[in-house]
PDB file of N, CA and C in Angstrom:
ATOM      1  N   UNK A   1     133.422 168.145 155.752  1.00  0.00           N
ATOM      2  CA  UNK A   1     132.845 167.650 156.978  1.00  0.00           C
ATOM      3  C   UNK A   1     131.595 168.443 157.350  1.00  0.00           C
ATOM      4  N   UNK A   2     131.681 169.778 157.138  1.00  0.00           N
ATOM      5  CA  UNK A   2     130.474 170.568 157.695  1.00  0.00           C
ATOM      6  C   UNK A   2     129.704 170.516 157.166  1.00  0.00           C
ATOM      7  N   UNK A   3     129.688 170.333 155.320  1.00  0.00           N
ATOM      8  CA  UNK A   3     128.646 169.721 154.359  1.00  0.00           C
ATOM      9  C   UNK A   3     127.850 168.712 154.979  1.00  0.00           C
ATOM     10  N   UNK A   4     128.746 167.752 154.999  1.00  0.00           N
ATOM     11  CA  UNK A   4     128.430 166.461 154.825  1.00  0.00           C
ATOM     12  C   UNK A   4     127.579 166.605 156.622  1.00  0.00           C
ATOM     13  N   UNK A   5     127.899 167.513 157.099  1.00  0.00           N
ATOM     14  CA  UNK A   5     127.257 166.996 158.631  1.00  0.00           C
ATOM     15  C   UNK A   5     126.056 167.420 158.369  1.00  0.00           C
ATOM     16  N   UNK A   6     125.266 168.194 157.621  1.00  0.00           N
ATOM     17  CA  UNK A   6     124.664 169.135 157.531  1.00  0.00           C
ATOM     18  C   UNK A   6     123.927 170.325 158.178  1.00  0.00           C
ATOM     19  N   UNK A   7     125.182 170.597 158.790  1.00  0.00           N
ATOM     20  CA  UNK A   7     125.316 172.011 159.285  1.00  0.00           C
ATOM     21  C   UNK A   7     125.460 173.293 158.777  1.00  0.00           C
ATOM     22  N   UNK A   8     123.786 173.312 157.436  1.00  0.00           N
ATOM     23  CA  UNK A   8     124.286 174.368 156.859  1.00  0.00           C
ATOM     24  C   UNK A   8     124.620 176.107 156.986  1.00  0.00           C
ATOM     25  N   UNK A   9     124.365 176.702 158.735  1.00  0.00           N
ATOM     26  CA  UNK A   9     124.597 177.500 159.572  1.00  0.00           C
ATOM     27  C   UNK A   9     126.157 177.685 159.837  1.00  0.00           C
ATOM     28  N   UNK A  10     126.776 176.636 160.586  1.00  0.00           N
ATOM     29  CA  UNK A  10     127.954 176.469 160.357  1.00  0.00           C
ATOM     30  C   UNK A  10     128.871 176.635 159.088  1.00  0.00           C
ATOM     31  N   UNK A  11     128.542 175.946 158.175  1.00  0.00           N
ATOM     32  CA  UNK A  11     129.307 175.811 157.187  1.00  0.00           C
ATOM     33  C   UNK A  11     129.362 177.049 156.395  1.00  0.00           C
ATOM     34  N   UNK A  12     128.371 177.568 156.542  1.00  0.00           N
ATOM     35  CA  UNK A  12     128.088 179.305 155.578  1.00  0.00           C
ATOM     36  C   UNK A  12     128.907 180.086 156.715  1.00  0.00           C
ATOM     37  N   UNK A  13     128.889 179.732 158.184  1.00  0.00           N
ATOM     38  CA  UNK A  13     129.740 180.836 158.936  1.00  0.00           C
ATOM     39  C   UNK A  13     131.581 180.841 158.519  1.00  0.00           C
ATOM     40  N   UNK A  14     132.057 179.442 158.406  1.00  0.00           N
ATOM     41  CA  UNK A  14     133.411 179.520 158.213  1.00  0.00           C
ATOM     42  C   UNK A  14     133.953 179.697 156.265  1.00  0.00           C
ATOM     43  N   UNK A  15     132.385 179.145 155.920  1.00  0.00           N
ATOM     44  CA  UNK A  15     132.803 179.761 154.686  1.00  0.00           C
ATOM     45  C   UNK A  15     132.800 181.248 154.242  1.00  0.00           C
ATOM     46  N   UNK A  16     132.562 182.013 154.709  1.00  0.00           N
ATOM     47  CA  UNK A  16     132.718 183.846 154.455  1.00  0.00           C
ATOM     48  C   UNK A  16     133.808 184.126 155.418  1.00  0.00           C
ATOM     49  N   UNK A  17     133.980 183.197 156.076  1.00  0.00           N
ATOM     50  CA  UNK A  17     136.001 183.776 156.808  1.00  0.00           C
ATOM     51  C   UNK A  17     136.789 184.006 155.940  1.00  0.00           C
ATOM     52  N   UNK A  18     136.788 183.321 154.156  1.00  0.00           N
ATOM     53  CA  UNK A  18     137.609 183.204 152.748  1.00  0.00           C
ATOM     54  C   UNK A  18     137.145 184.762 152.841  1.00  0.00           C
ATOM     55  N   UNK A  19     135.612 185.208 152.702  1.00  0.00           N
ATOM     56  CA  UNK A  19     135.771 186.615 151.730  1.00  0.00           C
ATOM     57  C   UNK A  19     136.098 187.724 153.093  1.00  0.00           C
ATOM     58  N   UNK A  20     135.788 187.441 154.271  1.00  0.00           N
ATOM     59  CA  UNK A  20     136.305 188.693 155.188  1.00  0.00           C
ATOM     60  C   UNK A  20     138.458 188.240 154.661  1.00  0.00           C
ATOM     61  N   UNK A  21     138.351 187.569 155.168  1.00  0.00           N
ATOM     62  CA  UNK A  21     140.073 187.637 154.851  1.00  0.00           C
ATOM     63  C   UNK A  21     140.057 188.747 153.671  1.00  0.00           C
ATOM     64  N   UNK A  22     139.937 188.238 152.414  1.00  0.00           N
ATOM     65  CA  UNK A  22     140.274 188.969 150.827  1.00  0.00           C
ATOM     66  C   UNK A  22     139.599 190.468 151.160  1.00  0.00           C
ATOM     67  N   UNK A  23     138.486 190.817 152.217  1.00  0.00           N
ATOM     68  CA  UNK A  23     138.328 192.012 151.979  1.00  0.00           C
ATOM     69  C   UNK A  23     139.034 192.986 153.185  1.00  0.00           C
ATOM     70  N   UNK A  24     139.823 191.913 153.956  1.00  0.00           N
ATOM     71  CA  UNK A  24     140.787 192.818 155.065  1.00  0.00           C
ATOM     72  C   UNK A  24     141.975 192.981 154.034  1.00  0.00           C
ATOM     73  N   UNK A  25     142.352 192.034 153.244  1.00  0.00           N
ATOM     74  CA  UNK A  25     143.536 191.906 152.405  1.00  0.00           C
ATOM     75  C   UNK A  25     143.573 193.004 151.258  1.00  0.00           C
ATOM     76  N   UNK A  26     142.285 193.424 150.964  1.00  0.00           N
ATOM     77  CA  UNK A  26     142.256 194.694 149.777  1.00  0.00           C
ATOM     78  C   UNK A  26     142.496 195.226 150.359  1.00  0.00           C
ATOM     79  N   UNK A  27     141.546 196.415 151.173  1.00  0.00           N
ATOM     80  CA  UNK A  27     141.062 196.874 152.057  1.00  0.00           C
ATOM     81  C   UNK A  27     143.090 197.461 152.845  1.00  0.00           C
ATOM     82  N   UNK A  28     143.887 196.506 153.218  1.00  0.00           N
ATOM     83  CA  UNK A  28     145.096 196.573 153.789  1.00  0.00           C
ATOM     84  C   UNK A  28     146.195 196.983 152.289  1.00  0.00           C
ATOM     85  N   UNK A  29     145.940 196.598 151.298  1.00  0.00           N
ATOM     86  CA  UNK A  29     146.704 197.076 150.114  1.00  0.00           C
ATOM     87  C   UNK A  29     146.445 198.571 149.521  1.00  0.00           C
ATOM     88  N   UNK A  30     144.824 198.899 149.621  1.00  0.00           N
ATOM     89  CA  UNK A  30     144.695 200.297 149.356  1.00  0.00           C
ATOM     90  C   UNK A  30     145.081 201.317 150.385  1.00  0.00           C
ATOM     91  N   UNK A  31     144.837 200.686 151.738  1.00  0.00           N
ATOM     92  CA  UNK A  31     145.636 201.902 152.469  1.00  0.00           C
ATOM     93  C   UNK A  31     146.803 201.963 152.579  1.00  0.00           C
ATOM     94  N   UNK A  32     147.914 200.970 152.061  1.00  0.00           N
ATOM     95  CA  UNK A  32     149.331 200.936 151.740  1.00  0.00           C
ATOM     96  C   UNK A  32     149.687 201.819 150.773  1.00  0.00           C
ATOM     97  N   UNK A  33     149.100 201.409 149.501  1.00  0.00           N
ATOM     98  CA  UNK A  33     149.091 202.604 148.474  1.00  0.00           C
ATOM     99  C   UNK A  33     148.190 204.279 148.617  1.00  0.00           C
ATOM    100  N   UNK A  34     147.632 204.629 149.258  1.00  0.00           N
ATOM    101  CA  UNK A  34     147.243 205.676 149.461  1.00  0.00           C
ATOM    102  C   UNK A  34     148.548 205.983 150.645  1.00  0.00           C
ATOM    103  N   UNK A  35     148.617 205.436 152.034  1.00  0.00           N
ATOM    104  CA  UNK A  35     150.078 205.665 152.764  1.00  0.00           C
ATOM    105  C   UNK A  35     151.018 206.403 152.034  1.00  0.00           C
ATOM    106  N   UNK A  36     151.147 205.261 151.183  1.00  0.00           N
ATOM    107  CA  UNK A  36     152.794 205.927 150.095  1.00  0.00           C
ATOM    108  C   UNK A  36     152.920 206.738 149.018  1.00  0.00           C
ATOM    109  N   UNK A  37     151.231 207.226 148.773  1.00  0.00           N
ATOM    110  CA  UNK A  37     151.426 208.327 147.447  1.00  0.00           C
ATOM    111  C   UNK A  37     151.657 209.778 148.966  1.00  0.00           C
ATOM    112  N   UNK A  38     150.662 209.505 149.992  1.00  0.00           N
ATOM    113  CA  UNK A  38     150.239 210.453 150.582  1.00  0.00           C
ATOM    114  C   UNK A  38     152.017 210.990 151.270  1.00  0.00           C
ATOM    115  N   UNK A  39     152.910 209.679 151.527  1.00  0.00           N
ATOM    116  CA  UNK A  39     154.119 210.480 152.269  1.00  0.00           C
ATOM    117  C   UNK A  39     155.096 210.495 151.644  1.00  0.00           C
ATOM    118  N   UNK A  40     154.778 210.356 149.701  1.00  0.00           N
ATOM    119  CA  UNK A  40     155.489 210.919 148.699  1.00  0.00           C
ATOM    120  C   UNK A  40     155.299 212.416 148.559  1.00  0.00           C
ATOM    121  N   UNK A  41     153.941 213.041 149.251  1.00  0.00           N
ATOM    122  CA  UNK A  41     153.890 213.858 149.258  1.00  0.00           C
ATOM    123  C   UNK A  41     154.478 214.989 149.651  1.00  0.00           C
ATOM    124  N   UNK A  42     155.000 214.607 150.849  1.00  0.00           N
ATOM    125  CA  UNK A  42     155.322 215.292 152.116  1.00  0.00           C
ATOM    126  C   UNK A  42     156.570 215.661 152.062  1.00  0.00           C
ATOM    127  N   UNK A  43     156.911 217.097 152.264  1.00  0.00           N
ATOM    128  CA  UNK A  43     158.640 217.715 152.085  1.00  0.00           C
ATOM    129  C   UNK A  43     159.344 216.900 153.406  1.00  0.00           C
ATOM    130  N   UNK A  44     160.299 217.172 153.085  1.00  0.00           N
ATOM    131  CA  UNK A  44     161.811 216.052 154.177  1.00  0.00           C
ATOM    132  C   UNK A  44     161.306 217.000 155.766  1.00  0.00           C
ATOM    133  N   UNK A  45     161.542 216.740 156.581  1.00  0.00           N
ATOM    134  CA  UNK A  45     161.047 216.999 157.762  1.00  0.00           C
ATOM    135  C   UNK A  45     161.588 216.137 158.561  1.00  0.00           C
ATOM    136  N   UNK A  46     161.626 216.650 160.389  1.00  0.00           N
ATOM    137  CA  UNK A  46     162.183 215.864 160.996  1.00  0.00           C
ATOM    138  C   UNK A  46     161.421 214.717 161.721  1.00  0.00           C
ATOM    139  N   UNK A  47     162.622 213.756 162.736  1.00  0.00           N
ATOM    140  CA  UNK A  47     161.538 212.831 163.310  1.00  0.00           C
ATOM    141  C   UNK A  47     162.120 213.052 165.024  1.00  0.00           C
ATOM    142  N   UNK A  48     161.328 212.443 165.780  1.00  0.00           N
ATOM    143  CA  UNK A  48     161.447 212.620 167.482  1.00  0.00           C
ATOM    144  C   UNK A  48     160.675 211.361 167.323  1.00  0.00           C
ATOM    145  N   UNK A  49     161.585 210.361 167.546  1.00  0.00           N
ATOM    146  CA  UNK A  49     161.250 208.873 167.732  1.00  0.00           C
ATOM    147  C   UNK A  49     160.235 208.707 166.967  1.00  0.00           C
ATOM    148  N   UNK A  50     158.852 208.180 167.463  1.00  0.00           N
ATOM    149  CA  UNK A  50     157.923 207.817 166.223  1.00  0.00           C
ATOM    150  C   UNK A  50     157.126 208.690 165.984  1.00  0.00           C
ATOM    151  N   UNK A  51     157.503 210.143 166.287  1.00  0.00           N
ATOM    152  CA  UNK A  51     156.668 211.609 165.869  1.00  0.00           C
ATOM    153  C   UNK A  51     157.378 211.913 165.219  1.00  0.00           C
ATOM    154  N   UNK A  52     157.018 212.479 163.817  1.00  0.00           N
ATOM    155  CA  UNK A  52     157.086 213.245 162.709  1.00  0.00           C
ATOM    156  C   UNK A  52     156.751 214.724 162.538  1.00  0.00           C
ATOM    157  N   UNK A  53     157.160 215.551 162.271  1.00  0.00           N
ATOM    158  CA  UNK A  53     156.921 216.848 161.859  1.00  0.00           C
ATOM    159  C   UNK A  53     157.545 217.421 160.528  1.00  0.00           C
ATOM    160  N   UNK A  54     156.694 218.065 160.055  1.00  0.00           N
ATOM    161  CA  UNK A  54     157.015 218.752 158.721  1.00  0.00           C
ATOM    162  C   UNK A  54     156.330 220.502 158.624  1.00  0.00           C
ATOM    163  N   UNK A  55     157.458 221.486 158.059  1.00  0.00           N
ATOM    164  CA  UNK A  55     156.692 222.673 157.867  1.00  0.00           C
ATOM    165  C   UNK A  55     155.935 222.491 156.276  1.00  0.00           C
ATOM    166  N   UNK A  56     155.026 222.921 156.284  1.00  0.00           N
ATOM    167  CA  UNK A  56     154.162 223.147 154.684  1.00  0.00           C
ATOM    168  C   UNK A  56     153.778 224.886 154.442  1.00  0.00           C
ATOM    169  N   UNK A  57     153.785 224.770 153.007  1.00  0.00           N
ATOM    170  CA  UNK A  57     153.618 226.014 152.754  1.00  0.00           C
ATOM    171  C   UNK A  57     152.166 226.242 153.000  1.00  0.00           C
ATOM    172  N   UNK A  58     151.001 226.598 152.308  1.00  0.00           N
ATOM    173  CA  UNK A  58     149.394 227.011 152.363  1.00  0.00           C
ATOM    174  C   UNK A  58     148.893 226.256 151.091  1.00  0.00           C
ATOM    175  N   UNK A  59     149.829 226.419 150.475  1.00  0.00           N
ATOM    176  CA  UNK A  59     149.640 225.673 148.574  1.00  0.00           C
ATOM    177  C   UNK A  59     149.823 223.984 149.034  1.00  0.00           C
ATOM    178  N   UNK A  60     151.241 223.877 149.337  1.00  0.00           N
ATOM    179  CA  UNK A  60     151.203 222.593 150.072  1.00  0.00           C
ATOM    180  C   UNK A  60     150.118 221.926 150.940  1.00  0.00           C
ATOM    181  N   UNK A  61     149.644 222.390 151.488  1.00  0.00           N
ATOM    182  CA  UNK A  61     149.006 221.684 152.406  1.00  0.00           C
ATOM    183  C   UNK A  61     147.394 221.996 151.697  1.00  0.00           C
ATOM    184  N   UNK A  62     147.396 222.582 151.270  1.00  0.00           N
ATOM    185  CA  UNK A  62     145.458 222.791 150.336  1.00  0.00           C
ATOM    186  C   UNK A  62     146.059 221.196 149.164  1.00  0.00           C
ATOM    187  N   UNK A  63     147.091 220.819 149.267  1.00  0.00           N
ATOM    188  CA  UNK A  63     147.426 219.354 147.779  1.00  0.00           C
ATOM    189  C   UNK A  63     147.323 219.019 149.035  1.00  0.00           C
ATOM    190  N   UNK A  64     148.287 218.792 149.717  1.00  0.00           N
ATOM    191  CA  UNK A  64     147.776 217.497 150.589  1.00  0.00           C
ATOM    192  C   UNK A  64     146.689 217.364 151.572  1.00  0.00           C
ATOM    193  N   UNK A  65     146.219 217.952 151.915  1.00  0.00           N
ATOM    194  CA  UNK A  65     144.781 217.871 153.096  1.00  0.00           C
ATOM    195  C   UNK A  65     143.937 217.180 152.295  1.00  0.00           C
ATOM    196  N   UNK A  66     143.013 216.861 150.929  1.00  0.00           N
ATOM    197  CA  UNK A  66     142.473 215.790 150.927  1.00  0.00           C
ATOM    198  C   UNK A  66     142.867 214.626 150.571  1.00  0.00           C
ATOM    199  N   UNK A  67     144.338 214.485 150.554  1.00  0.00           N
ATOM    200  CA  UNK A  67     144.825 212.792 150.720  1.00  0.00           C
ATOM    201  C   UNK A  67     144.560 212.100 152.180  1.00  0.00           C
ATOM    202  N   UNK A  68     144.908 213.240 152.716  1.00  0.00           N
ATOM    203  CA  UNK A  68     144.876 213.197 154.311  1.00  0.00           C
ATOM    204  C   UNK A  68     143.681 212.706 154.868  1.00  0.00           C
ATOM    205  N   UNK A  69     142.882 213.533 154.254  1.00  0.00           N
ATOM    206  CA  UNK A  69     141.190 213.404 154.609  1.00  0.00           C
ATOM    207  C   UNK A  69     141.146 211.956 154.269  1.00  0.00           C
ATOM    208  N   UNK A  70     141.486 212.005 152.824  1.00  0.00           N
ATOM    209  CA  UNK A  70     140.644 210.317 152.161  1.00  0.00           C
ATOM    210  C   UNK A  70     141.154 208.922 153.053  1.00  0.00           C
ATOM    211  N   UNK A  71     142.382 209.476 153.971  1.00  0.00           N
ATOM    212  CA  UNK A  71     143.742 208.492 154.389  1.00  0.00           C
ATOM    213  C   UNK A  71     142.966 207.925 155.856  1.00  0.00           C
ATOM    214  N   UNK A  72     142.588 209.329 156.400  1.00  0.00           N
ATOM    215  CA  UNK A  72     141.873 209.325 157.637  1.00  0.00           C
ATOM    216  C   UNK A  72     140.531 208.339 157.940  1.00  0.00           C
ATOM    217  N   UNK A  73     139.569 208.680 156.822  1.00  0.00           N
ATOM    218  CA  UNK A  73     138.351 207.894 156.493  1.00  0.00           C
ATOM    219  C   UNK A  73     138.587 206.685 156.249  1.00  0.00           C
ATOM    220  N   UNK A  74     139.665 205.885 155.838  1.00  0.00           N
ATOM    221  CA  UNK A  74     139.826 204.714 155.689  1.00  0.00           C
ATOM    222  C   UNK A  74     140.843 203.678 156.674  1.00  0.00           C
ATOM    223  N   UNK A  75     140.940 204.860 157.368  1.00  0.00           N
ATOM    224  CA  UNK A  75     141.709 204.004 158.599  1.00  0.00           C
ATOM    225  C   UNK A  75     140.053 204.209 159.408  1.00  0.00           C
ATOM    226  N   UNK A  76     139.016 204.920 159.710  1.00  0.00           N
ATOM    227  CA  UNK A  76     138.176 204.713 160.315  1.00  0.00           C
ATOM    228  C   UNK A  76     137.243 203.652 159.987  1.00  0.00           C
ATOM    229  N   UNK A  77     137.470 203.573 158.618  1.00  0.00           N
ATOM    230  CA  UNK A  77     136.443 202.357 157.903  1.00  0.00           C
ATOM    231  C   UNK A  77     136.901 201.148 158.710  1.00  0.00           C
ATOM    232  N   UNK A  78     138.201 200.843 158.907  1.00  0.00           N
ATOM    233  CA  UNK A  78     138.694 200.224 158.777  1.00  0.00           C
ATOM    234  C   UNK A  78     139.048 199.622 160.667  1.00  0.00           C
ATOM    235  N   UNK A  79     138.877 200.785 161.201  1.00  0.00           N
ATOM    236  CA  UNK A  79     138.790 200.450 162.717  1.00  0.00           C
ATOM    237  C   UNK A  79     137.377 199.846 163.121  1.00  0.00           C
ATOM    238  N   UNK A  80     136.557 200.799 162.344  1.00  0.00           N
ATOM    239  CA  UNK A  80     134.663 200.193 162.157  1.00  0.00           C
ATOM    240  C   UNK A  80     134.949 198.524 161.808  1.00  0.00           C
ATOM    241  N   UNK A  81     135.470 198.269 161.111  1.00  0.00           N
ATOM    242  CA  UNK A  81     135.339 196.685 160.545  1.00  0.00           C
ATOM    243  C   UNK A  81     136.040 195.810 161.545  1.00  0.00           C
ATOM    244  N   UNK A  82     136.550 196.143 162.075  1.00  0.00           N
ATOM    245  CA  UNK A  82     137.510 194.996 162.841  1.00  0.00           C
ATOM    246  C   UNK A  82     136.724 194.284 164.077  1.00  0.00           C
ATOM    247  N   UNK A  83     135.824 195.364 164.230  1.00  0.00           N
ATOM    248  CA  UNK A  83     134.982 194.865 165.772  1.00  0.00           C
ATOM    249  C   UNK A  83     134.069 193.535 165.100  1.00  0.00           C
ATOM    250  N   UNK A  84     133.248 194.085 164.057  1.00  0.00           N
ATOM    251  CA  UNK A  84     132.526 193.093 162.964  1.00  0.00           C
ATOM    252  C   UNK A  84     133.293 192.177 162.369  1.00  0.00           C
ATOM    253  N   UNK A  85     134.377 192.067 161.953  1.00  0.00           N
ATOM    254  CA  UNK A  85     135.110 191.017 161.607  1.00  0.00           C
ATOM    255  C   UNK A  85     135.694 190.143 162.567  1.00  0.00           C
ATOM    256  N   UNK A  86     136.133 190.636 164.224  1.00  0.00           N
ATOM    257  CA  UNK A  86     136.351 189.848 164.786  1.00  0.00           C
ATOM    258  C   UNK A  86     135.156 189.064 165.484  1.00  0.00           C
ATOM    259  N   UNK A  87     133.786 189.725 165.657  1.00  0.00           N
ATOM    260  CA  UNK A  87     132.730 189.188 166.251  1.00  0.00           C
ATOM    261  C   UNK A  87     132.206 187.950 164.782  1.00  0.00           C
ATOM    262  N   UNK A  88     132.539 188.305 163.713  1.00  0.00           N
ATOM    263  CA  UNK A  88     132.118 187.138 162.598  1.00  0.00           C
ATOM    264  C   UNK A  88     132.617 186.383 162.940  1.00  0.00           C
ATOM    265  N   UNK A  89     134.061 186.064 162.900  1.00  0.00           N
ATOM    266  CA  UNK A  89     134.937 185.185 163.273  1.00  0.00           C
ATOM    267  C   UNK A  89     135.139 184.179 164.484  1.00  0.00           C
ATOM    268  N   UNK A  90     135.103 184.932 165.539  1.00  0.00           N
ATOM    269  CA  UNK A  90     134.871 184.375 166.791  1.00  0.00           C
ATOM    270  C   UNK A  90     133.418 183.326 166.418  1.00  0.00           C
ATOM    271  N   UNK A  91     132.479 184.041 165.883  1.00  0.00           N
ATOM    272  CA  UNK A  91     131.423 182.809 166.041  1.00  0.00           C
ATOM    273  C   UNK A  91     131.291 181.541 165.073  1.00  0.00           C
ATOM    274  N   UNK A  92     132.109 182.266 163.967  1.00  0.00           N
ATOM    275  CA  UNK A  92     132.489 180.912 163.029  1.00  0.00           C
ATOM    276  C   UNK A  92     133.496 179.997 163.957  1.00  0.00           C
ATOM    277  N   UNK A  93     134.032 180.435 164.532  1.00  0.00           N
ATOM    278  CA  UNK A  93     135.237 179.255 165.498  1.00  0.00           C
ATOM    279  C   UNK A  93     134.562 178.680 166.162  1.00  0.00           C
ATOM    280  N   UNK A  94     133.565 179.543 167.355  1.00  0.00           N
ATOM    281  CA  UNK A  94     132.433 178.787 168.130  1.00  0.00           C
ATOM    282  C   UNK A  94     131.715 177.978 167.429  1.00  0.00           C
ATOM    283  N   UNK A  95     130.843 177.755 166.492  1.00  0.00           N
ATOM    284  CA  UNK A  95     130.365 177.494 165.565  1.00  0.00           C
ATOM    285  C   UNK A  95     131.162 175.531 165.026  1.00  0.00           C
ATOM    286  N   UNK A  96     132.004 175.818 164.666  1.00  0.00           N
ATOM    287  CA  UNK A  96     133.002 174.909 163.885  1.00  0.00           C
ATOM    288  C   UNK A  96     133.291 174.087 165.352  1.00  0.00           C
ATOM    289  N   UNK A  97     133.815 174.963 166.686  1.00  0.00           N
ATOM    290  CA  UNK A  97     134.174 173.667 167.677  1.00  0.00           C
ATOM    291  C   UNK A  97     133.274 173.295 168.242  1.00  0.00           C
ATOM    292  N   UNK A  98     131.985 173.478 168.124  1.00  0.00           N
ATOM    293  CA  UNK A  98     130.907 173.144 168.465  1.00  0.00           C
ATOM    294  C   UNK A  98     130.808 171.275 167.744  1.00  0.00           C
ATOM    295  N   UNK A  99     130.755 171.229 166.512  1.00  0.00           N
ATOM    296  CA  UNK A  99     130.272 170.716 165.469  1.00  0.00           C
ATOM    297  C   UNK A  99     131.578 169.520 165.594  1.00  0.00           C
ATOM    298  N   UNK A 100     133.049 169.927 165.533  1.00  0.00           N
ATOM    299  CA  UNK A 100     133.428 169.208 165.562  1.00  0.00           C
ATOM    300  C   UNK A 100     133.609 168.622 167.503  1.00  0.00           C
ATOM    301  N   UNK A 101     133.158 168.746 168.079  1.00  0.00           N
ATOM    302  CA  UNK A 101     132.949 168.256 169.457  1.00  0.00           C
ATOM    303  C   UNK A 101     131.695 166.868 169.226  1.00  0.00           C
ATOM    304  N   UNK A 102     130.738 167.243 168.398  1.00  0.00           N
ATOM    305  CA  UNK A 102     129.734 166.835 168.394  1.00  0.00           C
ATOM    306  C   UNK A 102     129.784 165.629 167.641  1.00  0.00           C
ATOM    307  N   UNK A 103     130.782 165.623 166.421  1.00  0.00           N
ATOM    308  CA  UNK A 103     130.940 165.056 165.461  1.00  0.00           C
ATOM    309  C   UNK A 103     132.336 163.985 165.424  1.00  0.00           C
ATOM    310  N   UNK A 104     133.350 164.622 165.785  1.00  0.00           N
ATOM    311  CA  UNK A 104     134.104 164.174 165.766  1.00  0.00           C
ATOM    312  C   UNK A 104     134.802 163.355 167.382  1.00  0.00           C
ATOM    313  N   UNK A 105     134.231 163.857 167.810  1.00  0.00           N
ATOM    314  CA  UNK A 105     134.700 163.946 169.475  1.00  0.00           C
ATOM    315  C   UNK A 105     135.826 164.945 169.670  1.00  0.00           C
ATOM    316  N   UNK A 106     135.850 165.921 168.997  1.00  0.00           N
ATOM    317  CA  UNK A 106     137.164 167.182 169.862  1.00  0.00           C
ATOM    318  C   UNK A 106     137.374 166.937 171.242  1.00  0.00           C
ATOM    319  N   UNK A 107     138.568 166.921 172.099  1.00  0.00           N
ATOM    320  CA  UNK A 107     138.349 166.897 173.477  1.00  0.00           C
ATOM    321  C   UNK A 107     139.177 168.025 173.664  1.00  0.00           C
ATOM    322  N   UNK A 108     139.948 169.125 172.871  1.00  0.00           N
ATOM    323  CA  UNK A 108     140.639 170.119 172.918  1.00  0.00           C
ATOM    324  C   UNK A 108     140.131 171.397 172.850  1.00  0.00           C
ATOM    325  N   UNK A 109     140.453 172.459 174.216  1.00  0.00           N
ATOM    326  CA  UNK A 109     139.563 173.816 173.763  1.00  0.00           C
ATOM    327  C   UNK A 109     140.709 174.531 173.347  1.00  0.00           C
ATOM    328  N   UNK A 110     140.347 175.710 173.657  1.00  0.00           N
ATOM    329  CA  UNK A 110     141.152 176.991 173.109  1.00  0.00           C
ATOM    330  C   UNK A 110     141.377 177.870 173.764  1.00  0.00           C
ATOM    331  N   UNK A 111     142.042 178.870 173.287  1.00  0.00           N
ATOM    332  CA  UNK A 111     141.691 180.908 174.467  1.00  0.00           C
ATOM    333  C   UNK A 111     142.250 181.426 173.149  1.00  0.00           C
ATOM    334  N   UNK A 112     141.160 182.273 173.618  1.00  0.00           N
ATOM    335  CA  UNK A 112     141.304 183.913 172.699  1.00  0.00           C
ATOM    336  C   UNK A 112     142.331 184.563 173.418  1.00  0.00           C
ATOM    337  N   UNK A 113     142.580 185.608 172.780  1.00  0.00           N
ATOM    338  CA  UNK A 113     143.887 186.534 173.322  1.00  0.00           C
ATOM    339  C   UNK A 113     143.411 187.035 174.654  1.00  0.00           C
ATOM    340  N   UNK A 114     142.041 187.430 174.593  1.00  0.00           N
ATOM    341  CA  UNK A 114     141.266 188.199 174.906  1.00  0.00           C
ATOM    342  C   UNK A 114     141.020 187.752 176.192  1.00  0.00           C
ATOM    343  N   UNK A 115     141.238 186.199 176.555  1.00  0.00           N
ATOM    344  CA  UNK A 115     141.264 185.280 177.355  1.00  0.00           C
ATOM    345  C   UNK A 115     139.898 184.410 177.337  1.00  0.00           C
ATOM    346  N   UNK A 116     139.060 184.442 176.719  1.00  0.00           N
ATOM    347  CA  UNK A 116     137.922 183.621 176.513  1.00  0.00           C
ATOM    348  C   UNK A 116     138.516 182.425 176.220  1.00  0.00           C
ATOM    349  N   UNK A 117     137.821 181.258 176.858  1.00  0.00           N
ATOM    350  CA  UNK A 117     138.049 180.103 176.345  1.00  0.00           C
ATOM    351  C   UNK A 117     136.734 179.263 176.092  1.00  0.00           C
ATOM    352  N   UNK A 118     137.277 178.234 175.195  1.00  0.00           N
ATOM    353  CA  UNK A 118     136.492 177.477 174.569  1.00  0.00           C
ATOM    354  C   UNK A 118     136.575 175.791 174.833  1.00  0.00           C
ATOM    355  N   UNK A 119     135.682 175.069 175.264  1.00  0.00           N
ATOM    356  CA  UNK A 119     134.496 175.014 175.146  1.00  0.00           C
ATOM    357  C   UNK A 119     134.075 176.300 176.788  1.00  0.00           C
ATOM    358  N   UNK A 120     133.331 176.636 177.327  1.00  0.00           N
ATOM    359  CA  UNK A 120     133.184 177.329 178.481  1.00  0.00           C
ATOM    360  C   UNK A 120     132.739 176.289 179.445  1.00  0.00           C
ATOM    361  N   UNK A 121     133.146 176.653 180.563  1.00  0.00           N
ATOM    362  CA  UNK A 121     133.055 175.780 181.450  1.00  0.00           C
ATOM    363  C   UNK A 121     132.005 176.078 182.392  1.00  0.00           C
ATOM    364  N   UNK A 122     131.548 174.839 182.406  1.00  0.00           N
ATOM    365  CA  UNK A 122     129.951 174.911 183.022  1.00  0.00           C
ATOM    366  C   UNK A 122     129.825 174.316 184.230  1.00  0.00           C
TER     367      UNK A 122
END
C-alpha cells in the first residue's frame, strides 16, 4: 500500500522498524550472554530481595571487573538507543496513520503509553 501510494518517506520510515527490531533483538541476546558468563563468574553469595551481595577476593575481582565494565557499557549503549528507537518509531506510526487516513479513510486513533494520542486533536 505505501509503495503503491507513493509515499516513498513513509514507506522507508516503517520499513527500517524490520532492522531497528533485529538490532534491539541482537543487541538483547549479547547482553544475555555476557549477563550469564559474567554471573557464572561470581562466587555463591547472598540475596536481600532483589539485592545481591558477594565477598571477592583482589584476584577475583581484577577477572571480573572488566566483564563488569564491558556489561556496564552495553547496558548504556543500550539505554542511549531506546530514546532513538522509540522517537524512530513513533514517527513511522505517525507517518503510516497519516497515509492510511488519507488513503484509506482510517477513522480510528490511538494512545501511546505515554498518553499521546493520535490523530491530535485540533
Amino acid at each position: 500500500m505505501l509503495f503503491a501510494a507513493g509515499d516513498d518517506d513513509t514507506f522507508n520510515a516503517v520499513l527500517s522498524m524490520d532492522e531497528v527490531h533485529a538490532s534491539v533483538n541482537t543487541v538483547m541476546e549479547v547482553y544475555a550472554e555476557k549477563r550469564d558468563t559474567l554471573s557464572k563468574m561470581l562466587p555463591g553469595g547472598e540475596m536481600n530481595g532483589l539485592v545481591g551481595s558477594v565477598e571477592m577476593t583482589r584476584e577475583e575481582f581484577a577477572r571480573f571487573a572488566p566483564f563488569a565494565a564491558q556489561l556496564d557499557m552495553l547496558v548504556a549503549d543500550i539505554a542511549a538507543s531506546i530514546e532513538r528507537h522509540a522517537a524512530q518509531t513513533e514517527d513511522a506510526l505517525r507517518q503510516l496513520h497519516g497515509v492510511a487516513r488519507a488513503k484509506i479513510g482510517l477513522k480510528i486513533g490511538y494512545t501511546l503509553p505515554d498518553g499521546t494520542t493520535f490523530p491530535k486533536e485540533q
